[in-house]
Protein backbone atom coordinates (compact mmCIF):
# COMPACT_ATOMS: atom_id res chain seq x y z
CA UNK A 1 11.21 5.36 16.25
CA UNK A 2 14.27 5.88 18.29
CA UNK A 3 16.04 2.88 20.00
CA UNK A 4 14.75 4.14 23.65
CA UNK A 5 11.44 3.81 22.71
CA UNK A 6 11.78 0.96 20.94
CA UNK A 7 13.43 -0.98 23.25
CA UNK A 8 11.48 0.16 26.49
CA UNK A 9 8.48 -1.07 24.10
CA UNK A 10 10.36 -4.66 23.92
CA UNK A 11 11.08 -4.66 27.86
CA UNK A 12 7.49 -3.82 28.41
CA UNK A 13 6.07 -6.96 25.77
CA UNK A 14 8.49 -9.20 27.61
CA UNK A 15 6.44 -9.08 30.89
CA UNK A 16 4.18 -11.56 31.67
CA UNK A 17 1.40 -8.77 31.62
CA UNK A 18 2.82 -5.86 29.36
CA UNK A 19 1.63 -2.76 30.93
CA UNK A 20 -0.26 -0.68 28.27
CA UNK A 21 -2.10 -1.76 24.81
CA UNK A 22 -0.03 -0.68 21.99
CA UNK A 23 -1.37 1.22 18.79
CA UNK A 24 -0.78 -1.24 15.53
CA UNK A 25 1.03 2.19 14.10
CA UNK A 26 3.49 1.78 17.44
CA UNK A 27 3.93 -1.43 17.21
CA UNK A 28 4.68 -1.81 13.19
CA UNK A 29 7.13 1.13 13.70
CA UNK A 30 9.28 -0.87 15.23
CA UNK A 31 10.37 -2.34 12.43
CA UNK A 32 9.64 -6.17 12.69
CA UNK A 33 8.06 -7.81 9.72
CA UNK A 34 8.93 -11.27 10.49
CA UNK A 35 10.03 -13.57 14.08
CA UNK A 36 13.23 -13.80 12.35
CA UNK A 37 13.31 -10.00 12.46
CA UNK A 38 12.58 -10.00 16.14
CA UNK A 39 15.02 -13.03 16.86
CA UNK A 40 17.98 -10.87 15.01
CA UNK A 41 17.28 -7.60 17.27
CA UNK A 42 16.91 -9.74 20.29
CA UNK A 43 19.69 -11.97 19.87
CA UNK A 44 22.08 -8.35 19.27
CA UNK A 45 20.78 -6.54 22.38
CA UNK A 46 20.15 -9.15 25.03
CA UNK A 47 22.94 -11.93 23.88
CA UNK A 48 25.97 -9.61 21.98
CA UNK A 49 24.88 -10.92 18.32
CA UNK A 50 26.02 -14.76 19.42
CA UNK A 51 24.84 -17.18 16.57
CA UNK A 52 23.16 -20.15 18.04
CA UNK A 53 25.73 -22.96 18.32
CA UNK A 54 27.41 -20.53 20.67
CA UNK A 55 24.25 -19.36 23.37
CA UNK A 56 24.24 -22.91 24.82
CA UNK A 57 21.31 -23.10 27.24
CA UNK A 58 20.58 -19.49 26.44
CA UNK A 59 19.19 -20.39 22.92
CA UNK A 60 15.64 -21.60 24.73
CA UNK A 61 15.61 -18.06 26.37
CA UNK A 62 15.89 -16.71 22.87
CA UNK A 63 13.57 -18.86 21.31
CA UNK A 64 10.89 -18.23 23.83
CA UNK A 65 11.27 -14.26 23.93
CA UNK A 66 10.87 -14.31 20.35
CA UNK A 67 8.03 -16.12 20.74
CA UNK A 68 6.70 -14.15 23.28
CA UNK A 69 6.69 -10.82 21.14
CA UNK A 70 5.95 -11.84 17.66
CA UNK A 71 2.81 -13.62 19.15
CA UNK A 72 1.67 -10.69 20.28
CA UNK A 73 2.74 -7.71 17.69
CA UNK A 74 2.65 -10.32 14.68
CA UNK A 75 -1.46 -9.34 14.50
CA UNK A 76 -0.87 -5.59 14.76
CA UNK A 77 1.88 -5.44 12.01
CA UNK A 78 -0.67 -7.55 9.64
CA UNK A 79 -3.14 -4.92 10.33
CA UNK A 80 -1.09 -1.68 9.88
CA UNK A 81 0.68 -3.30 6.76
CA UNK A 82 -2.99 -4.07 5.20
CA UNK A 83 -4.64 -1.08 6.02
CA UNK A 84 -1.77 1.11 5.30
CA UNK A 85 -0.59 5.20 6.05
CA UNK A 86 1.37 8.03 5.05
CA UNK A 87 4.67 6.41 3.73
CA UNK A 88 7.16 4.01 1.93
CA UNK A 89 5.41 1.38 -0.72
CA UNK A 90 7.08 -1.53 -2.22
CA UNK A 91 5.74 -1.82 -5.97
CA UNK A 92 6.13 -5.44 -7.18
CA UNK A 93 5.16 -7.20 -10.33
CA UNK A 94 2.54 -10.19 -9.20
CA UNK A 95 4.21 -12.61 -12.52
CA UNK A 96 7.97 -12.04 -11.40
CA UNK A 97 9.23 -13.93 -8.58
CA UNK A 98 12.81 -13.50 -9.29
CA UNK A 99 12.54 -9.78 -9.81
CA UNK A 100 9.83 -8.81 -8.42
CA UNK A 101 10.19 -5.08 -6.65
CA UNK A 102 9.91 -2.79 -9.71
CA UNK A 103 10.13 0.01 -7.35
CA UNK A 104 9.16 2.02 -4.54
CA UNK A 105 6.80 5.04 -3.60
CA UNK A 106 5.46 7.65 -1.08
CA UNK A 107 1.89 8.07 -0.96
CA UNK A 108 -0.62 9.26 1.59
CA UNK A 109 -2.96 6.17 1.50
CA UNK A 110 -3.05 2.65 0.23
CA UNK A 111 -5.54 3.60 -2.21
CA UNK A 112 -3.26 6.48 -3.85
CA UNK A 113 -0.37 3.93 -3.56
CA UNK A 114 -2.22 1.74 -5.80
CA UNK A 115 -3.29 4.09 -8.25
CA UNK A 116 0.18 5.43 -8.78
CA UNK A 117 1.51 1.61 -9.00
CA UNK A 118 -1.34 1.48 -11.62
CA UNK A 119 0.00 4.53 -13.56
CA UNK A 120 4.09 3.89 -13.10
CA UNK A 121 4.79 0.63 -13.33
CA UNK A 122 1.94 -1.22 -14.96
CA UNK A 123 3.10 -1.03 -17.95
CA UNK A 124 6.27 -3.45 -16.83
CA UNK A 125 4.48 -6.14 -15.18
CA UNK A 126 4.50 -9.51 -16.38
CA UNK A 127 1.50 -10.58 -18.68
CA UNK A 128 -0.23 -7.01 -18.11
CA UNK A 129 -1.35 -7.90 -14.39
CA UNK A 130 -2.33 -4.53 -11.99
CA UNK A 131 0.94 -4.08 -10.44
CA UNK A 132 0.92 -5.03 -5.89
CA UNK A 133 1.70 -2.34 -3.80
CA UNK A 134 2.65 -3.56 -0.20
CA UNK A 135 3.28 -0.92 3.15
CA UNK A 136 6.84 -0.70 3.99
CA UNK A 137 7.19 2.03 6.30
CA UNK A 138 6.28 5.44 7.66
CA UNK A 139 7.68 8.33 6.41
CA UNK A 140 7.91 11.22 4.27
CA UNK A 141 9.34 11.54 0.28
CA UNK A 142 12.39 12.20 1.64
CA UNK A 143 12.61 8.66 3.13
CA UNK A 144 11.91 6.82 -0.43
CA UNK A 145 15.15 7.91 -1.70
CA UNK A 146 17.27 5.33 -0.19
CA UNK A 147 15.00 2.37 -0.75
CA UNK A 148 15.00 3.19 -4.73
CA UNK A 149 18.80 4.02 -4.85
CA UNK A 150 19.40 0.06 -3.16
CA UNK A 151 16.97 -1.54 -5.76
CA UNK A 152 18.55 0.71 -8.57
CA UNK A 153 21.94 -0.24 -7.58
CA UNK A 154 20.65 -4.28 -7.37
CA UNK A 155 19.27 -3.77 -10.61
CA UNK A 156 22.81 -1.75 -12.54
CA UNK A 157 23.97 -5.08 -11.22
CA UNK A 158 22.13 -7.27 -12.80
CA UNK A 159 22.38 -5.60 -16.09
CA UNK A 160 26.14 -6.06 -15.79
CA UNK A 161 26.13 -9.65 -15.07
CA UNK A 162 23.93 -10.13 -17.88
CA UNK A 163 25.86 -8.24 -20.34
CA UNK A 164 29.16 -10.13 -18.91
CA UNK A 165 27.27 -13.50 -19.62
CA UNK A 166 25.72 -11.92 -23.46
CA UNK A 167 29.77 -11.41 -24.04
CA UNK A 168 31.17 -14.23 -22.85
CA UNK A 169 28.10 -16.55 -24.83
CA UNK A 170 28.47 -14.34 -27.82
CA UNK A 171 32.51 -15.32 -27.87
CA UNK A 172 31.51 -19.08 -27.53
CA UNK A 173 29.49 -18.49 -30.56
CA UNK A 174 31.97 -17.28 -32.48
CA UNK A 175 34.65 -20.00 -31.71
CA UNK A 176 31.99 -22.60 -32.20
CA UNK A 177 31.25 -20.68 -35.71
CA UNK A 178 34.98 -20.76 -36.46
CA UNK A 179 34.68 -24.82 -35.45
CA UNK A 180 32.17 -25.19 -37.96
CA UNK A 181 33.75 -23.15 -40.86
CA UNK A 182 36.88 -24.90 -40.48
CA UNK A 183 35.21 -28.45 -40.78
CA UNK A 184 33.22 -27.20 -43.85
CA UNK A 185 36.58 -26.59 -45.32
CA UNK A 186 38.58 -29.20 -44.39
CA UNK A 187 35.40 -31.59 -45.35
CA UNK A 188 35.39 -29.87 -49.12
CA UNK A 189 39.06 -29.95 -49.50
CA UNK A 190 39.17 -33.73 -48.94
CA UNK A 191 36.59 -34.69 -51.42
């Protein structure tokens, strides 16, 4: 959705009577998932990205116009996200809370979604549990290509941290070896 529609979408939910009923599809492709989401794009267009400390009085105004939308798109975005569509799903392992996403796919329906978590990444899951699949966003396969390049670039991380930390315990090791090898001598040698 482009940021016209979206935000003549906004300006119409902020009324005290929003002129039209909006499709779940409409209203989940604007993005939101969470008030927090709506606070952030609210607080960039309507008060130039101020953090709190800094709106003053305005704050309440913020507060209540994110109220005012999330209350009523919050039900519609539940909806779309549970029934599903033709686009982006986040593949996560139901056992692994720190790493979690085990990747992303395109599929035409929640039930084909599922059935290609089943076959790709079931396998990886924690304790052999059915892998979740979760609606992201609309697209096309074209669109899944950045959402699996930022989780394989989180996870190159990762590796590298933990091969930095395997290096720097496996050193300790050694020196602590060393420790040991020298006190076994130095013992022997004095009885």
């Amino acid at each position: 959705m482009d940021e016209k529609s979206k935000d003549s979408i906004i300006d119409d939910l902020l009324k005290k009577n929003p002129s039209q009923i909006y499709e779940d599809a409409d209203l989940f492709g604007l993005g939101f998932r969470s008030s927090y989401d709506v606070r952030n794009y609210l607080r960039e267009r309507f008060f130039k990205g101020r953090p709190d400390l800094k709106l003053g009085r305005k704050k309440a105004t913020l507060t209540r116009r994110t109220n005012r939308i999330w209350l009523r798109i919050n039900a519609s975005i539940w909806r779309q996200a549970a029934n599903g569509g033709e686009g982006i799903y986040r593949v996560s392992d139901p056992g692994d809370h720190l790493y979690g996403t085990l990747g992303y796919v395109f599929a035409s329906s929640k039930i084909e979604a599922k059935k290609l978590a089943e076959l790709l990444f079931n396998y990886s899951t924690a304790k052999g549990k059915n892998a979740n699949t979760q609606f992201i966003a609309f697209g096309l396969l074209i669109d899944l290509l950045p959402y699996n390049q930022y989780l394989r670039q989180g996870i190159e991380e990762s590796i590298d941290r933990l091969c930095n930390t395997v290096r720097a315990h496996s050193q300790r090791i050694e020196q602590l070896k060393n420790r040991l090898k020298i006190l076994n001598q130095t013992e022997s040698d004095q009885l």
